[in-house]
Protein backbone atom coordinates (compact mmCIF):
# COMPACT_ATOMS: atom_id res chain seq x y z
CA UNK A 1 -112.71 -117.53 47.70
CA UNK A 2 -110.10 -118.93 45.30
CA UNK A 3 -107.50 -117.67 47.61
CA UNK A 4 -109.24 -119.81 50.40
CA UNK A 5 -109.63 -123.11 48.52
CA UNK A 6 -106.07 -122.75 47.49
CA UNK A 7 -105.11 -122.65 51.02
CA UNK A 8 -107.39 -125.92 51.37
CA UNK A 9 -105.98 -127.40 48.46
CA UNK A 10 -102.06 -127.11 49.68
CA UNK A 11 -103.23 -128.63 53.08
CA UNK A 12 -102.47 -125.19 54.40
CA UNK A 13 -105.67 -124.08 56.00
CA UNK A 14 -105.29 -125.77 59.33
CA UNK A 15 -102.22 -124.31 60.02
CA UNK A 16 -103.47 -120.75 59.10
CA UNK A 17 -106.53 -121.56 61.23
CA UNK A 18 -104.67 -122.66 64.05
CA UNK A 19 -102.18 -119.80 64.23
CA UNK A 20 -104.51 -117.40 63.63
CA UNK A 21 -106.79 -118.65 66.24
CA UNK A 22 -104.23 -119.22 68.87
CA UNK A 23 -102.99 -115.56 68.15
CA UNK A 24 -106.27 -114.07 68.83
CA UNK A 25 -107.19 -116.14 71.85
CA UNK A 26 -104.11 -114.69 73.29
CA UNK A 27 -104.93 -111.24 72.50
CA UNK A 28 -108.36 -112.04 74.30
CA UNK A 29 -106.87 -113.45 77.06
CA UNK A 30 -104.59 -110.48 77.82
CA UNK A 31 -106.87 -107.52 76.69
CA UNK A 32 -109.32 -109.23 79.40
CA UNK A 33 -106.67 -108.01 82.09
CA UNK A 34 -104.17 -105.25 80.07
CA UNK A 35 -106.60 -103.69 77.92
CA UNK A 36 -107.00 -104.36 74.04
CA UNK A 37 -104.68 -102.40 72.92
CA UNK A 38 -101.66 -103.32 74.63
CA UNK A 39 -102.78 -106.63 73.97
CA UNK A 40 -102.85 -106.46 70.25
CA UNK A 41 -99.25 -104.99 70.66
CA UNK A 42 -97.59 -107.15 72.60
CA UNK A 43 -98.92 -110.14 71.07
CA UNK A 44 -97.81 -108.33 67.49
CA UNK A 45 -94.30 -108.33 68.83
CA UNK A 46 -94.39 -111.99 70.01
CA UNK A 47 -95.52 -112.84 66.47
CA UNK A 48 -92.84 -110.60 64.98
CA UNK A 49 -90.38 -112.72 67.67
CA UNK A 50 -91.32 -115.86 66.25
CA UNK A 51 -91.40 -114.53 62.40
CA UNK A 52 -87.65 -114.07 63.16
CA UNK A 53 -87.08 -117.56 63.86
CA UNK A 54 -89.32 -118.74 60.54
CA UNK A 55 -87.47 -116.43 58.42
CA UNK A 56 -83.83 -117.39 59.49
CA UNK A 57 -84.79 -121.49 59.24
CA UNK A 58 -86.34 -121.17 55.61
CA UNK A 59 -83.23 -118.96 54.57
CA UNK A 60 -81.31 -122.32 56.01
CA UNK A 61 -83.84 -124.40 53.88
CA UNK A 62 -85.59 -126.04 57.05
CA UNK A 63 -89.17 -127.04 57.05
CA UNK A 64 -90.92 -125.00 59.91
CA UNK A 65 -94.60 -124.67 61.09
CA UNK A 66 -96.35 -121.55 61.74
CA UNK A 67 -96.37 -119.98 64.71
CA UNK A 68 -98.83 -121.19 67.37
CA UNK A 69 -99.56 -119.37 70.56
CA UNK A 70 -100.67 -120.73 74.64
CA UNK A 71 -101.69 -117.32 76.61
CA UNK A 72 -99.43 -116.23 79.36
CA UNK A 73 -96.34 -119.14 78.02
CA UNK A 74 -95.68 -117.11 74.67
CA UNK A 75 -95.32 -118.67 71.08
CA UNK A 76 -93.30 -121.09 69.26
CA UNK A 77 -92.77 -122.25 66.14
CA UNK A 78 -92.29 -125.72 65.09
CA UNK A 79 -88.85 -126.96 63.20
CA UNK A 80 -89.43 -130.60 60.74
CA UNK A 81 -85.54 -130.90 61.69
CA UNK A 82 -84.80 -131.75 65.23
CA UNK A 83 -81.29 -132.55 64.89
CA UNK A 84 -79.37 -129.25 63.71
CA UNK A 85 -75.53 -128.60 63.36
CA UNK A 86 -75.08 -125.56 66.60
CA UNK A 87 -73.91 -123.11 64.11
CA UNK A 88 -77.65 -123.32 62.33
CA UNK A 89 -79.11 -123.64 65.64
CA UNK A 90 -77.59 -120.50 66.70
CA UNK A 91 -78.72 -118.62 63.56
CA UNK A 92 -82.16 -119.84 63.76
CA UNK A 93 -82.24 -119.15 67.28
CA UNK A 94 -80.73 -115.46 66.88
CA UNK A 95 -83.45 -114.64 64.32
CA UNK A 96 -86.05 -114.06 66.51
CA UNK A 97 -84.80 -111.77 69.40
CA UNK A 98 -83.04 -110.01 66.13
CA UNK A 99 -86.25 -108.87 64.57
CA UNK A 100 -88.35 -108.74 67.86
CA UNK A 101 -85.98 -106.42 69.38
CA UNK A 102 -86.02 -104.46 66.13
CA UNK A 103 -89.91 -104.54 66.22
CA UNK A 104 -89.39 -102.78 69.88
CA UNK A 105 -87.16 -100.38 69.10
CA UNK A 106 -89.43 -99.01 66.54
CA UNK A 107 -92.22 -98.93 69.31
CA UNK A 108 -89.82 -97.11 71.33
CA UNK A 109 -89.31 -94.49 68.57
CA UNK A 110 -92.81 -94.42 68.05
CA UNK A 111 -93.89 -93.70 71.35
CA UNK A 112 -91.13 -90.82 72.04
CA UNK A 113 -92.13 -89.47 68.94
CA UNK A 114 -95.81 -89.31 69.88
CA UNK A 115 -95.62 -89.33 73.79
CA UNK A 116 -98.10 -92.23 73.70
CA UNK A 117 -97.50 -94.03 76.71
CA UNK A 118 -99.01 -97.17 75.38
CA UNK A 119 -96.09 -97.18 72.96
CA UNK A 120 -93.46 -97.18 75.09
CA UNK A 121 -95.10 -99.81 77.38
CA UNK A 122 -95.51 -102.28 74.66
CA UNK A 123 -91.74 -101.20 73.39
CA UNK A 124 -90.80 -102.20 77.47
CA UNK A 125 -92.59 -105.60 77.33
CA UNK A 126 -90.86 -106.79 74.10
CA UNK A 127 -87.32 -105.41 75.73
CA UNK A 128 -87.84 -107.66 78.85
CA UNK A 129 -89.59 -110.36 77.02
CA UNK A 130 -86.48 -110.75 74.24
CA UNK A 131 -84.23 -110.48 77.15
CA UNK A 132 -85.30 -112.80 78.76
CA UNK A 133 -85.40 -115.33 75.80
CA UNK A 134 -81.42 -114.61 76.00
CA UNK A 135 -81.07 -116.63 79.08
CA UNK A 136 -78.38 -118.81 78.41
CA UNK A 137 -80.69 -122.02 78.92
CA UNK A 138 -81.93 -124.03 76.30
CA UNK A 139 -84.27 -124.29 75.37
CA UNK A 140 -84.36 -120.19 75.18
CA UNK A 141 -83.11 -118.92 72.50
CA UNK A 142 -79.79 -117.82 74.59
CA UNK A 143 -79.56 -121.44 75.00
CA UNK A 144 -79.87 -122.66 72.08
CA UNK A 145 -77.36 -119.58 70.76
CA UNK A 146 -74.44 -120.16 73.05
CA UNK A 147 -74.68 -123.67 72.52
CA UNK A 148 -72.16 -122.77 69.09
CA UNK A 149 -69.56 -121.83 71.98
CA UNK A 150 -69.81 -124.66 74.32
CA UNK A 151 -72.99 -126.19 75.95
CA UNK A 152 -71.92 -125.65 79.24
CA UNK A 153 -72.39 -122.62 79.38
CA UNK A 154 -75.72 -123.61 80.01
CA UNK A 155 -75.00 -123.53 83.73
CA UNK A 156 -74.91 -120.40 84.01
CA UNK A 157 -78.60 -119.71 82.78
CA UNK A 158 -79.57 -121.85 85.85
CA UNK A 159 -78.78 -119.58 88.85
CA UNK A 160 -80.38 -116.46 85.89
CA UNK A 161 -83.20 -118.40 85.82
CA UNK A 162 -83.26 -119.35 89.74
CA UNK A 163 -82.94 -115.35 90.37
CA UNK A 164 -86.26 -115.21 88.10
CA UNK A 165 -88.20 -117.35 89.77
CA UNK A 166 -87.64 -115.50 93.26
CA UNK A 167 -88.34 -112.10 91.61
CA UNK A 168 -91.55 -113.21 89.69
CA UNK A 169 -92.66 -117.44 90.54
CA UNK A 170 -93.86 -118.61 87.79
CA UNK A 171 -94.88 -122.19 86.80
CA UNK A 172 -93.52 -121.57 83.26
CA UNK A 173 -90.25 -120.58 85.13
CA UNK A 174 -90.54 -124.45 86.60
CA UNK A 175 -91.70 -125.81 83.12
CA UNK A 176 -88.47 -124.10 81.13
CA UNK A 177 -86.37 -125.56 84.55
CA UNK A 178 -87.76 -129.61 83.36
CA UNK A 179 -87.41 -128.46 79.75
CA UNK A 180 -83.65 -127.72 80.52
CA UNK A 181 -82.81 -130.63 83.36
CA UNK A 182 -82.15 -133.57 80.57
CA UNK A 183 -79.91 -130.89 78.18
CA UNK A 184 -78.25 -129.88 81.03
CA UNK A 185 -77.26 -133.62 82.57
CA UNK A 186 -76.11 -134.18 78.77
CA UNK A 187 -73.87 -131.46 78.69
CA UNK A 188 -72.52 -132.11 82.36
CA UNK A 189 -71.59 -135.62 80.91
CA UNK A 190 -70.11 -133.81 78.01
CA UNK A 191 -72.26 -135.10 75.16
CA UNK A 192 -72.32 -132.81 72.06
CA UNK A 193 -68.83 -131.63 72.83
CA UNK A 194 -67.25 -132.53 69.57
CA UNK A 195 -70.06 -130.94 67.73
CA UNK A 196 -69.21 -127.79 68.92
CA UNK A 197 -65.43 -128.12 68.58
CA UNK A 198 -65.60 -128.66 65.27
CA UNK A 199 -67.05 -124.66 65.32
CA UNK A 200 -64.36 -122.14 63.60
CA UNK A 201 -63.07 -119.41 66.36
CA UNK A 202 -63.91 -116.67 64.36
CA UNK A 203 -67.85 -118.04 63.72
CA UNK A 204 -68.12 -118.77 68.30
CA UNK A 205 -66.48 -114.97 68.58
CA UNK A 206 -68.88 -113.41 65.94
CA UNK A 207 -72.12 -115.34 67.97
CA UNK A 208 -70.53 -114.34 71.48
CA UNK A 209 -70.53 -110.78 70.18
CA UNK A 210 -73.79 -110.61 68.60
CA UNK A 211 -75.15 -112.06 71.85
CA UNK A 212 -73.92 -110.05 74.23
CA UNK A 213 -74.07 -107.09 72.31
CA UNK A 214 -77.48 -107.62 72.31
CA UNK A 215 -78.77 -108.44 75.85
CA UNK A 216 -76.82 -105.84 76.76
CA UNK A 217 -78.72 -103.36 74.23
CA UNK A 218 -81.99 -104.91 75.27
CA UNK A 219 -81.04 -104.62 79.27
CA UNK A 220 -80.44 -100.35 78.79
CA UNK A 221 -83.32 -100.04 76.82
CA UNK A 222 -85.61 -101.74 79.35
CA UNK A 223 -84.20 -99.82 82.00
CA UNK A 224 -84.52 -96.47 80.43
CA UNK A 225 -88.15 -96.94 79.41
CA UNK A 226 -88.81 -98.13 83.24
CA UNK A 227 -87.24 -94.99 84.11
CA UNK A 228 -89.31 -92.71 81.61
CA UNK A 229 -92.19 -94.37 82.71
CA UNK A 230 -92.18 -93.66 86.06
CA UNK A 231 -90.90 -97.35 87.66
């Protein structure tokens, strides 16, 4: 009780509420057509994702919200500071597919290690699902990392993202496409250039590695549990 009005008190409450709540109406949502279980997983990777993000912008001493949830588009969490240097965009934005892949991984283990199938299908999801945040669009997280190197490198998330759409249509696919059109006329233009340029070689190289190192980690890993699990 004290623990709850102290919550109340900090003006904290709503924002447990609301993250909470979001996070289980997502697990509802999916369990109603994936079971409860692999519900409960995948949606306790997402959170994990997002965790990675919070974690990495409070280290930079940014004001961030808690994680909120929509069924079937993913999660988010809200940064105070819109305007970030790319460098601290990049970190923040690395933080999450850093500790959701991690979070797969040990699914991965956990399912070899048991021969639980449900393991490894929830370890599969967050592989793809990270890997997919790596598209180098913003505003995915790929986008918003390789944005340290040069914005327009953006372009070439659009034909990733095009080659999505035609494997799975999706209308999120279409949303993250409207997201991305006013970014992308920006950097066509060449606006934010100097931002980036101002970016030490050695901090773009150590990003480009930790990127592609990665999404290429992430692509094997998906592939090999597709494989184990039949296709």
């Amino acid at each position: 009780m004290k623990a709850l009005l102290a919550l109340l008190l900090a003006g904290k409450l709503g924002k447990v509420l609301l993250s909470g709540g979001t996070m289980l109406l997502s697990i509802f949502v999916y369990a109603l057509s994936y079971g409860w279980a692999y519900a409960a997983g995948v949606v306790g990777l997402l959170f994990l994702h997002e965790m990675g993000h919070f974690v990495a912008a409070r280290k930079r001493g940014l004001e961030v919200g808690a994680p909120v949830f929509i069924p079937f588009v993913g999660a988010w969490v809200a940064l105070k500071t819109t305007e970030l240097d790319p460098e601290t965009e990049a970190y923040v934005g690395l933080g999450g597919p850093l500790l959701g892949s991690a979070a797969a991984y040990l699914c991965y283990l956990y399912g070899l290690e048991s021969g639980e199938r449900l393991w490894l299908a929830v370890a599969y999801s967050g592989f793809v699902l990270n890997a997919f945040n790596l598209i180098p669009l913003s505003p995915l997280d790929g986008g918003r990392i390789v944005r340290v190197i040069s914005p327009k490198i953006w372009f070439l998330g659009l034909p990733l993202l095009g080659a999505a759409f035609l494997w799975k249509p999706s209308p999120l696919l279409l949303l993250i496409a409207v997201l991305a059109a006013p970014q992308l006329w920006a950097a066509w233009k060449g606006e934010g250039e100097a931002a980036h340029h101002i970016t030490a070689p050695g901090v773009k190289l150590a990003y480009g590695v930790q990127y592609l190192a990665l999404l290429a980690t992430l692509a094997l890993l998906a592939f090999e549990v597709h494989e184990r699990l039949g296709g």
